[in-house]
N, C-alpha and C. Protein backbone atom coordinates (compact mmCIF):
# COMPACT_ATOMS: atom_id res chain seq x y z
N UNK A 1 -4.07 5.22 -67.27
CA UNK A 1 -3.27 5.45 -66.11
C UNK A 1 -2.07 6.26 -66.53
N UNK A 2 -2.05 7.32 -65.71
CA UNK A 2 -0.85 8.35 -66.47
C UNK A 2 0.19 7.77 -65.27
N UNK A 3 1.57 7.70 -65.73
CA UNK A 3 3.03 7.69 -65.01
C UNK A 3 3.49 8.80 -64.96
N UNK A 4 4.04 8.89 -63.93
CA UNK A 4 5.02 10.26 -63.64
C UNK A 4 6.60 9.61 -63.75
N UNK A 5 7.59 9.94 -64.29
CA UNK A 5 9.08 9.56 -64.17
C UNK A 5 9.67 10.48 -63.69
N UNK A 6 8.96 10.99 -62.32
CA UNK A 6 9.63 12.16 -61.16
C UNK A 6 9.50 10.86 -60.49
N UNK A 7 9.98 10.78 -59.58
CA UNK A 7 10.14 9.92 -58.32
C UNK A 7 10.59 10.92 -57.15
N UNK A 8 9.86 10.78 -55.92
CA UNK A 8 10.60 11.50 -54.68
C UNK A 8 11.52 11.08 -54.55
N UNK A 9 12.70 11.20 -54.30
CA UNK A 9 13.56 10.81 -54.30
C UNK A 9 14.38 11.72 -52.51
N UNK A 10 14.47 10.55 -51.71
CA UNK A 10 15.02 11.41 -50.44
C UNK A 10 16.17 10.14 -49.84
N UNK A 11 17.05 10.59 -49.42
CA UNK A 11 17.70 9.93 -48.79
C UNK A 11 17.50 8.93 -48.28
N UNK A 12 18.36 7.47 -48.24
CA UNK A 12 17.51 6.34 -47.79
C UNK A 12 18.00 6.44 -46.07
N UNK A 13 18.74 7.47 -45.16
CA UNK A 13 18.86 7.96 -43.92
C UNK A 13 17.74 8.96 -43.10
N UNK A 14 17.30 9.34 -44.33
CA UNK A 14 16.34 10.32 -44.36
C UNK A 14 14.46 9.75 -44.26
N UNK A 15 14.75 8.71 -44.57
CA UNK A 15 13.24 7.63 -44.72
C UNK A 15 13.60 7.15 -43.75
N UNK A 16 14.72 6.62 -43.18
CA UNK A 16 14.66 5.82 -41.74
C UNK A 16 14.60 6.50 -41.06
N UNK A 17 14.90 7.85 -40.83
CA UNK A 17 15.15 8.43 -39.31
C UNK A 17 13.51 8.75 -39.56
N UNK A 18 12.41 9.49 -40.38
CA UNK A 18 11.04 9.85 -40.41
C UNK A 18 10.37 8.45 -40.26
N UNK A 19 10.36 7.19 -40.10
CA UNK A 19 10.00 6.08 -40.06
C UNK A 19 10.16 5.81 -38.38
N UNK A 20 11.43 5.69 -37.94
CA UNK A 20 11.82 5.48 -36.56
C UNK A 20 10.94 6.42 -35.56
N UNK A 21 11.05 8.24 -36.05
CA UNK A 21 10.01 9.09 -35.46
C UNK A 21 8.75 8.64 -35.33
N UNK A 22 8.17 8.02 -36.46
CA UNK A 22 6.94 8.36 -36.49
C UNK A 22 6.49 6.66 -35.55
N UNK A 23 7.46 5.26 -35.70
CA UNK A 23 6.98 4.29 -34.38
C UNK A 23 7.25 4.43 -33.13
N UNK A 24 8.61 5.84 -32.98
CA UNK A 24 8.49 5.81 -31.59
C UNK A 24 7.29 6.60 -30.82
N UNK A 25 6.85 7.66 -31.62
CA UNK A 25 5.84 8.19 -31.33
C UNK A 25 4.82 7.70 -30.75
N UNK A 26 4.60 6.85 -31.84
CA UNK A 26 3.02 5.74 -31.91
C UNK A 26 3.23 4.85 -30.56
N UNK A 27 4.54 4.40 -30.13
CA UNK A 27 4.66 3.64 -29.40
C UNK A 27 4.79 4.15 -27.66
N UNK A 28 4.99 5.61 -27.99
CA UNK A 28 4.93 6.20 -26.53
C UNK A 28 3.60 7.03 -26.08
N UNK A 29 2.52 7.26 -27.49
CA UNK A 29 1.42 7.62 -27.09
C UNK A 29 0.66 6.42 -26.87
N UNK A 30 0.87 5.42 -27.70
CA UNK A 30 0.03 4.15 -26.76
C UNK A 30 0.34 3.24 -25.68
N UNK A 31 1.62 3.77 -24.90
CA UNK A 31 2.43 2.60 -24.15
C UNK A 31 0.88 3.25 -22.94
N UNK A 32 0.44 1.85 -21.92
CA UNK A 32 0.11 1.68 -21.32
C UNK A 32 -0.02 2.50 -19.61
N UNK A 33 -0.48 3.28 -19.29
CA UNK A 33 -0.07 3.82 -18.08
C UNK A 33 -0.51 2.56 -16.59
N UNK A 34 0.69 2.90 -16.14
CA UNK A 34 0.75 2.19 -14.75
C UNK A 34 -0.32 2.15 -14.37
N UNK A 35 -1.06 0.93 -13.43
CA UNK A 35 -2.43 0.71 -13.01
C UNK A 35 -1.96 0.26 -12.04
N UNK A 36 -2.45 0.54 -10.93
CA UNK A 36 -2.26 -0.01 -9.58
C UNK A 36 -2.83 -2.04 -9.25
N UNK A 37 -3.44 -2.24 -10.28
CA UNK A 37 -4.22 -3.79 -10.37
C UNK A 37 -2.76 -4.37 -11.27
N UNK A 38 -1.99 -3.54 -12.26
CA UNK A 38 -0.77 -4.05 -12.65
C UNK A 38 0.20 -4.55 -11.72
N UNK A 39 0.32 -3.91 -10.29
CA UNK A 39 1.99 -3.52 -9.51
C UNK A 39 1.41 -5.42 -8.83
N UNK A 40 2.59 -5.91 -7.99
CA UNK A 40 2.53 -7.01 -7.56
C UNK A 40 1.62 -6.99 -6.61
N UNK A 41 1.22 -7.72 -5.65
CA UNK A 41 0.55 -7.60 -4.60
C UNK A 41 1.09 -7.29 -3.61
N UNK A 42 2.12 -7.54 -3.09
CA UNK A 42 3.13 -7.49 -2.64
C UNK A 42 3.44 -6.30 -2.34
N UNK A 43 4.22 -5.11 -3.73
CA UNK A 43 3.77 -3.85 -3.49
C UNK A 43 2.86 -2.84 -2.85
N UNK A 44 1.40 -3.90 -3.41
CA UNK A 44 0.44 -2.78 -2.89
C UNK A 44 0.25 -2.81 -1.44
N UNK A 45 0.17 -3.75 -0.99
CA UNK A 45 -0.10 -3.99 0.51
C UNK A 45 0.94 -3.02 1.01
N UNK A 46 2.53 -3.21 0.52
CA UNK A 46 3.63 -1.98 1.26
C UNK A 46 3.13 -0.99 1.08
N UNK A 47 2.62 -0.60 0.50
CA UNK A 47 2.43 0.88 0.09
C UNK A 47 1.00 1.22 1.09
N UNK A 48 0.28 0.63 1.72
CA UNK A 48 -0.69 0.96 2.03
C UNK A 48 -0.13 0.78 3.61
N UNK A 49 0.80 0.01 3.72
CA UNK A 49 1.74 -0.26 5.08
C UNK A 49 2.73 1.05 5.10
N UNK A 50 2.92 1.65 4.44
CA UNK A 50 3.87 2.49 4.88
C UNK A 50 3.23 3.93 4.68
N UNK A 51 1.71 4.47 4.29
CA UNK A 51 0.94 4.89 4.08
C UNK A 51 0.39 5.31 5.91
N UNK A 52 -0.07 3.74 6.50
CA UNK A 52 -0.29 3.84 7.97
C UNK A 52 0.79 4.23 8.55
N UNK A 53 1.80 3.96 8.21
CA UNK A 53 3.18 4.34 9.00
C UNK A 53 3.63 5.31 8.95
N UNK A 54 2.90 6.37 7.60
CA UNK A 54 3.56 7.76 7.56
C UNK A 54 2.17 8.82 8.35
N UNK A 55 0.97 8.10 7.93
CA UNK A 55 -0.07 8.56 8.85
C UNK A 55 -0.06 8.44 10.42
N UNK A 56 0.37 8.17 10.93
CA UNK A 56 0.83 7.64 12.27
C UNK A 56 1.77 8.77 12.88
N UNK A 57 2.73 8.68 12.03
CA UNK A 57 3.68 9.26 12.73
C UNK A 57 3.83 10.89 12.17
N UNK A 58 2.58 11.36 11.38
CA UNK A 58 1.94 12.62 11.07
C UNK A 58 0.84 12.87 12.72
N UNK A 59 0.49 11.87 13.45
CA UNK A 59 -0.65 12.22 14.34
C UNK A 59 -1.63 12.14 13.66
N UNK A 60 -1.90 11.58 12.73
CA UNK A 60 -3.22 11.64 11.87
C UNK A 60 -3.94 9.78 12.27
N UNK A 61 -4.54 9.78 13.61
CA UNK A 61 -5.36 8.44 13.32
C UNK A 61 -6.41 8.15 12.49
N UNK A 62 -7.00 9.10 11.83
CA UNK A 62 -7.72 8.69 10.81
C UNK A 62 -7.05 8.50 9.52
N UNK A 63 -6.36 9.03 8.99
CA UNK A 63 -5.45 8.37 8.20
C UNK A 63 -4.94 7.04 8.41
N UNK A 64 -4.24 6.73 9.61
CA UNK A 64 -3.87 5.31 9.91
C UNK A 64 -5.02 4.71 9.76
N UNK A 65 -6.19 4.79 10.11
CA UNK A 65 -7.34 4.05 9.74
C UNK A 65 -8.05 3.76 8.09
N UNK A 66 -7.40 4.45 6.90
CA UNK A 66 -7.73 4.60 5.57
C UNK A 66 -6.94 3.17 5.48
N UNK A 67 -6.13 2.34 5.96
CA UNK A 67 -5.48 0.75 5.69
C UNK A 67 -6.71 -0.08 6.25
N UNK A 68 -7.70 0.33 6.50
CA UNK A 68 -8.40 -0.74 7.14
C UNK A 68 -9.95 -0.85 6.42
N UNK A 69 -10.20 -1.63 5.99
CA UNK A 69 -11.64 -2.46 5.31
C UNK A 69 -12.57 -1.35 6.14
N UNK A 70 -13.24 -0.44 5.93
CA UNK A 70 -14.58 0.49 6.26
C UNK A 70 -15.72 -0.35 6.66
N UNK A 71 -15.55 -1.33 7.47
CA UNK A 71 -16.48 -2.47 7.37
C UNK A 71 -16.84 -2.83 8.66
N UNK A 72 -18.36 -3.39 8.82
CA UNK A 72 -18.83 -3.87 10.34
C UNK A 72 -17.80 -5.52 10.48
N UNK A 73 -17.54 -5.87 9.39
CA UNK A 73 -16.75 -7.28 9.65
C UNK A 73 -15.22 -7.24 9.90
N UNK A 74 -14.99 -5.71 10.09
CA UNK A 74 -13.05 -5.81 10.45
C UNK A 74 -12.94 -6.09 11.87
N UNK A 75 -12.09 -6.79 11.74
CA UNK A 75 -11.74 -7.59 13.26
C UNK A 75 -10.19 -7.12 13.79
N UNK A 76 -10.75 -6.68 15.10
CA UNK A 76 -8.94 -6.46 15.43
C UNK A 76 -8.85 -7.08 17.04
N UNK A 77 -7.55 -7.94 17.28
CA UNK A 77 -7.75 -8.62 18.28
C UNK A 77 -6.35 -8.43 19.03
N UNK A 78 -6.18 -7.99 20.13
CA UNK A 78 -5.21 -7.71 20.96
C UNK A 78 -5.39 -7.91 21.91
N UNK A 79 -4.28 -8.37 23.16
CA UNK A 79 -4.43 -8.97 24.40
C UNK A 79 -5.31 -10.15 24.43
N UNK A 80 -6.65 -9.71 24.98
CA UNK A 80 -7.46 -10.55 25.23
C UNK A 80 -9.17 -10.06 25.01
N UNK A 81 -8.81 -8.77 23.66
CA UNK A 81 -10.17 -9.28 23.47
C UNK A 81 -10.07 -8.73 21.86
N UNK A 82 -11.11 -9.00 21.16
CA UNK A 82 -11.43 -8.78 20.02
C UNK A 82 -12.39 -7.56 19.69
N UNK A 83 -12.15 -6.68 18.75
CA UNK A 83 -13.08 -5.31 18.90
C UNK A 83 -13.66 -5.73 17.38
N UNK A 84 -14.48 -5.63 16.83
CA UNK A 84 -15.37 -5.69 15.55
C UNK A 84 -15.70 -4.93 14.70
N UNK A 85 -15.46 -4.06 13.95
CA UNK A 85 -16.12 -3.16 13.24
C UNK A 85 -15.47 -2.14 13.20
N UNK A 86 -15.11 -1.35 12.01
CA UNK A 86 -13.93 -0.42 11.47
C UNK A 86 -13.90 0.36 12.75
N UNK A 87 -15.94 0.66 12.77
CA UNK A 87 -15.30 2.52 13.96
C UNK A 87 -15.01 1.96 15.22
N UNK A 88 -15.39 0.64 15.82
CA UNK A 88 -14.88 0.11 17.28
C UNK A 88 -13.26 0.06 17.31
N UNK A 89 -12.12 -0.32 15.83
CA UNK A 89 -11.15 0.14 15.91
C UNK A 89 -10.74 0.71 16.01
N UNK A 90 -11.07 1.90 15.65
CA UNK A 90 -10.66 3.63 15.22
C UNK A 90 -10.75 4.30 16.96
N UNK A 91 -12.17 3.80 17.56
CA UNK A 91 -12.03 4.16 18.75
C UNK A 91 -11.42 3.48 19.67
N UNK A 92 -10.88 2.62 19.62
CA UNK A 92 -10.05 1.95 20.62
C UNK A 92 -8.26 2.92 20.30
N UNK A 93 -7.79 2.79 18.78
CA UNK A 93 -6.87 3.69 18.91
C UNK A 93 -6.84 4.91 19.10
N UNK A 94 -7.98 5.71 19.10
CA UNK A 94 -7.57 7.05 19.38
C UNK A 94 -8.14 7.12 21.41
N UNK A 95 -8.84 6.02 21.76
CA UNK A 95 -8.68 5.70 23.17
C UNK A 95 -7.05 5.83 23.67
N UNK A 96 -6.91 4.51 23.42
CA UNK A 96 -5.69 4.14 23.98
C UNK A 96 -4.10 5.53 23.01
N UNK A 97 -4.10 5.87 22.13
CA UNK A 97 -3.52 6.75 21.58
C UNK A 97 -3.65 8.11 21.96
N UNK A 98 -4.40 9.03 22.43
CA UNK A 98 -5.10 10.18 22.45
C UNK A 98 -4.03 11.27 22.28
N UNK A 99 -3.04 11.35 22.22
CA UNK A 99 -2.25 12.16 22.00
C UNK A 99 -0.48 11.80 21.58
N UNK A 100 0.06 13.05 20.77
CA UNK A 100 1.39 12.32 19.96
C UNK A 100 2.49 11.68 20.87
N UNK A 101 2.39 12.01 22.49
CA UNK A 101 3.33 12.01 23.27
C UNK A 101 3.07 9.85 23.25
N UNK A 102 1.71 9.64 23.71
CA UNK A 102 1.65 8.06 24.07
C UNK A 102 1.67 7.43 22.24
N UNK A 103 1.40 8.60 21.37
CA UNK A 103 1.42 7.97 20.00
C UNK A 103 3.20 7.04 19.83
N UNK A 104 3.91 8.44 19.69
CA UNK A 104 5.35 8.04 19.46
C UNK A 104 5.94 8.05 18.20
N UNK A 105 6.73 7.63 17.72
CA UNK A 105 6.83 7.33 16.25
C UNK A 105 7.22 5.55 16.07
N UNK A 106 6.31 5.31 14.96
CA UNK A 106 5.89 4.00 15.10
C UNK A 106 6.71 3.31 13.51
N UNK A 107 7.38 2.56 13.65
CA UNK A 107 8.19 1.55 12.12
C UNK A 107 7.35 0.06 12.25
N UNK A 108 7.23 -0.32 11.12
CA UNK A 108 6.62 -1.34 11.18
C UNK A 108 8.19 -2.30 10.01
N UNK A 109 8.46 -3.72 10.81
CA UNK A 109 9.67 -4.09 9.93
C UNK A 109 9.45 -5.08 9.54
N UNK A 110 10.34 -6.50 9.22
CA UNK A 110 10.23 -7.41 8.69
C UNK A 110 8.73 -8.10 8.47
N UNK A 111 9.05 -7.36 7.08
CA UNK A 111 7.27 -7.66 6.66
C UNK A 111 7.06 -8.95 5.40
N UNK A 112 6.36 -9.57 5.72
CA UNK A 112 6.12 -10.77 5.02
C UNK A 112 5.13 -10.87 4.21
N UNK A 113 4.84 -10.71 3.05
CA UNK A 113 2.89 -10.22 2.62
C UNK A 113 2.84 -12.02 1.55
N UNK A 114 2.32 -12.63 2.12
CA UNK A 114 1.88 -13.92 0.93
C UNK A 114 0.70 -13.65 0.68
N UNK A 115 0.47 -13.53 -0.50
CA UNK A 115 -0.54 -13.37 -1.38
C UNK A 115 -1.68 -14.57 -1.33
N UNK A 116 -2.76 -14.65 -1.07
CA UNK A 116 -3.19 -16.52 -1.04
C UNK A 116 -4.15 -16.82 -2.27
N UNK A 117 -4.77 -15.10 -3.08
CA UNK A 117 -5.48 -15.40 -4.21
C UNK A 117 -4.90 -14.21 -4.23
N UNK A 118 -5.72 -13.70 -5.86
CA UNK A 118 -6.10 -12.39 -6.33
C UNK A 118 -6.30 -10.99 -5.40
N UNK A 119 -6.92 -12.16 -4.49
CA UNK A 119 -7.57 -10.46 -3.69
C UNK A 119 -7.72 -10.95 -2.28
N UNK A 120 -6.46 -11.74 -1.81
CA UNK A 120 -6.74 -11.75 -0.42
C UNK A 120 -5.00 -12.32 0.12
N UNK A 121 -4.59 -11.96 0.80
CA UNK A 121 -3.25 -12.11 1.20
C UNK A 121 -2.88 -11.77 2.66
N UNK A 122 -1.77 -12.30 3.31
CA UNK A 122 -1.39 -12.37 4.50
C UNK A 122 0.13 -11.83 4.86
N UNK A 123 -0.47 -11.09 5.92
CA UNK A 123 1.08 -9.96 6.32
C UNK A 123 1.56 -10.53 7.54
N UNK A 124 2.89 -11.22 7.67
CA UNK A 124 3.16 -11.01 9.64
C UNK A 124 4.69 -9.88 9.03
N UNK A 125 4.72 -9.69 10.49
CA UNK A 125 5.58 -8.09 10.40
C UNK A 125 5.85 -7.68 11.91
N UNK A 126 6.70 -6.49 12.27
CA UNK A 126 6.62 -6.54 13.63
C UNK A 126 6.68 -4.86 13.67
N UNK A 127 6.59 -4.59 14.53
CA UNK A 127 5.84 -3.10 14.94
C UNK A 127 6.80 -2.66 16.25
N UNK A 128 6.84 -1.11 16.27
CA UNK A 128 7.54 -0.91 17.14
C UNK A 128 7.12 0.72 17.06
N UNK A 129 7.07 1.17 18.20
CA UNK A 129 6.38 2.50 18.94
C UNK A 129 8.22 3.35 19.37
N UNK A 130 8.41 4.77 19.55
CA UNK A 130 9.79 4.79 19.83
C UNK A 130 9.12 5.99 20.85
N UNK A 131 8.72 5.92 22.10
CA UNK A 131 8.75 7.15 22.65
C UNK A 131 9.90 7.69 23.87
N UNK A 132 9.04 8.75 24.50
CA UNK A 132 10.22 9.37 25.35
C UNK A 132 10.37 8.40 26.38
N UNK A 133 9.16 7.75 27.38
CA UNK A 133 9.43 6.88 28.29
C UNK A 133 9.75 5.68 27.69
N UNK A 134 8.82 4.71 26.75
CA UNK A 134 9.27 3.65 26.72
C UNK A 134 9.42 3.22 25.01
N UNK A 135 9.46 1.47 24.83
CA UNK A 135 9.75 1.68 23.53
C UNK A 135 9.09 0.08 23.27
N UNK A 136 7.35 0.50 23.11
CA UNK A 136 6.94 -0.89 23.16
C UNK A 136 7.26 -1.30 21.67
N UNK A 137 6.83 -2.64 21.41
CA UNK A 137 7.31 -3.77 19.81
C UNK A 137 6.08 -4.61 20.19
N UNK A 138 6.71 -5.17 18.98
CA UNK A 138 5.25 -6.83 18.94
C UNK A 138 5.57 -7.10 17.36
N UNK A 139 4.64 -7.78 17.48
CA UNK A 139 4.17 -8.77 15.89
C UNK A 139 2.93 -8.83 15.47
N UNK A 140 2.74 -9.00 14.67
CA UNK A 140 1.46 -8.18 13.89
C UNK A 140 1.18 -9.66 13.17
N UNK A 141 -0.21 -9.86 12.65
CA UNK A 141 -0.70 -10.81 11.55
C UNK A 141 -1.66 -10.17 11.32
N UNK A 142 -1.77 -9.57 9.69
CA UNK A 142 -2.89 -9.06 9.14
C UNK A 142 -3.51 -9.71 7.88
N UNK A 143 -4.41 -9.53 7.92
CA UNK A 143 -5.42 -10.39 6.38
C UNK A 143 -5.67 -9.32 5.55
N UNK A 144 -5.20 -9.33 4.69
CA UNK A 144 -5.71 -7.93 3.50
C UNK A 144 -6.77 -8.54 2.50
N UNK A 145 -7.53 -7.55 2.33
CA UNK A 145 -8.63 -8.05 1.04
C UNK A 145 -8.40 -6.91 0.06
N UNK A 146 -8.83 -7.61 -0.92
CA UNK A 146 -9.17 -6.34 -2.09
C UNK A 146 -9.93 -5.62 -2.29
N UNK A 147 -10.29 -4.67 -1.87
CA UNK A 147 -11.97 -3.98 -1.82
C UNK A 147 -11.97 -3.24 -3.13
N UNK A 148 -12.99 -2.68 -3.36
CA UNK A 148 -13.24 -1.61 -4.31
C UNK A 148 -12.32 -0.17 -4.01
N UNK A 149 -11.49 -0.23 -3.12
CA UNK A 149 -11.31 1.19 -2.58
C UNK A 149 -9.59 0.70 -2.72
N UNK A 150 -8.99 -0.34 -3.06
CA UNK A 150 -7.54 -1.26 -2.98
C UNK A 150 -7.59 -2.40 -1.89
N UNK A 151 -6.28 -2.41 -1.64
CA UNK A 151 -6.15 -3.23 -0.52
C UNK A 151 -6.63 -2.91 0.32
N UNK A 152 -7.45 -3.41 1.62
CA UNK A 152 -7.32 -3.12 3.18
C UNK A 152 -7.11 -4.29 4.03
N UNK A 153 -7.07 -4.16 5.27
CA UNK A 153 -6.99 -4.87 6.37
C UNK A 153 -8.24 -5.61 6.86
N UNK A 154 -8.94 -6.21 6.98
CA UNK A 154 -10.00 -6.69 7.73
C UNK A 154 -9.65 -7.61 8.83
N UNK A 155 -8.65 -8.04 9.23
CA UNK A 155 -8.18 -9.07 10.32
C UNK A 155 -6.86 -8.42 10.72
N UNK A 156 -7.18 -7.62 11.85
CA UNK A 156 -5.56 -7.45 12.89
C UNK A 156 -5.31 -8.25 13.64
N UNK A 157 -4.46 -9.13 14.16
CA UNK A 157 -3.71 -9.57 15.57
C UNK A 157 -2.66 -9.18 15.80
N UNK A 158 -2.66 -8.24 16.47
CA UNK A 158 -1.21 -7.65 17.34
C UNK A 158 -1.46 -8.18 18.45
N UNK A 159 0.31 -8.52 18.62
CA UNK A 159 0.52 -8.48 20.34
C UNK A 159 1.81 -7.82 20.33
N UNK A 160 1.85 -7.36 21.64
CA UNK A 160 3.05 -6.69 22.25
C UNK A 160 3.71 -7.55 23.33
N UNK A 161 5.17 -7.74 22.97
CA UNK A 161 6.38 -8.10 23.32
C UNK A 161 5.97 -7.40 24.91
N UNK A 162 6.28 -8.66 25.78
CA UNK A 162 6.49 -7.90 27.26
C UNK A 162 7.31 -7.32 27.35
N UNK A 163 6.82 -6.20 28.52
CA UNK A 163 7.74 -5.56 28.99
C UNK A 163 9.04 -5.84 30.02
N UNK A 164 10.52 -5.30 29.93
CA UNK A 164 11.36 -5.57 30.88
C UNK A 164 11.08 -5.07 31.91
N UNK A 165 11.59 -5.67 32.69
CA UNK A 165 11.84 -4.85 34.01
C UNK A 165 12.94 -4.49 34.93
């Protein structure tokens, strides 16, 4: 075994600062990127709530419809009757919606999201339309599931706050 009595010899400021480089490195090419299954539940449901709320008030009802379960089992129940199935929703709002004037611009506020598992949680919240003639509101209870696609809606109950007179 041959010895060398050269030694590198480098600054002991000079080994820490190439030491510090080389874990922060390591530590920012492996830090973790944000996953949407990471954020709270809580979050995601807002985000898919304010998603309908910016689709809405774009005039885009099919967009407002991307919050809702693509499914023959989504239920949406208002007044006094119950409609079944994603596209029986979709056509009831762009029925009763058909244009931006009866659309309006729509806020959805004090929103409540309890989580009840992993992948299923409960929203009440209240809703409010702002147009030129009038300025309907209500309260909302929605059931979110977790689908393959994120959160959606599969259970609406809105009602609307009577009107004054």
């Amino acid at each position: 075994m041959i010895h060398s009595s050269r030694r590198l010899s480098l600054p002991l400021c000079t080994y820490a600062s190439l030491v510090f480089a080389f874990a922060l490195t390591h530590s920012i090419s492996s830090a973790p990127v944000a996953r949407e299954e990471d954020q709270p539940i809580a979050a995601q449901i807002r985000a898919v709530l304010r998603a309908q709320q910016d689709a809405w008030n774009r005039g885009d009802i099919d967009g407002f419809m991307n919050g809702y379960a693509r499914a023959k089992s989504t239920t949406f129940a208002s007044e006094d009757s119950v409609r079944r199935g994603w596209e029986m929703v979709r056509d009831r709002y762009k029925r009763k919606y058909a244009d931006r004037t009866k659309m309006g611009v729509l806020t959805f506020s004090d929103l409540e999201v309890t989580p009840l598992s992993s992948d299923a949680a409960v929203v009440l919240g209240r809703w409010h339309l702002k147009r030129a003639q009038d300025q309907p509101h209500g309260r909302f209870t929605l059931i979110f599931r977790k689908t393959t696609g994120g959160w959606r809606i599969v259970h609406d109950h809105t009602s609307a706050a009577p009107t004054k007179r």
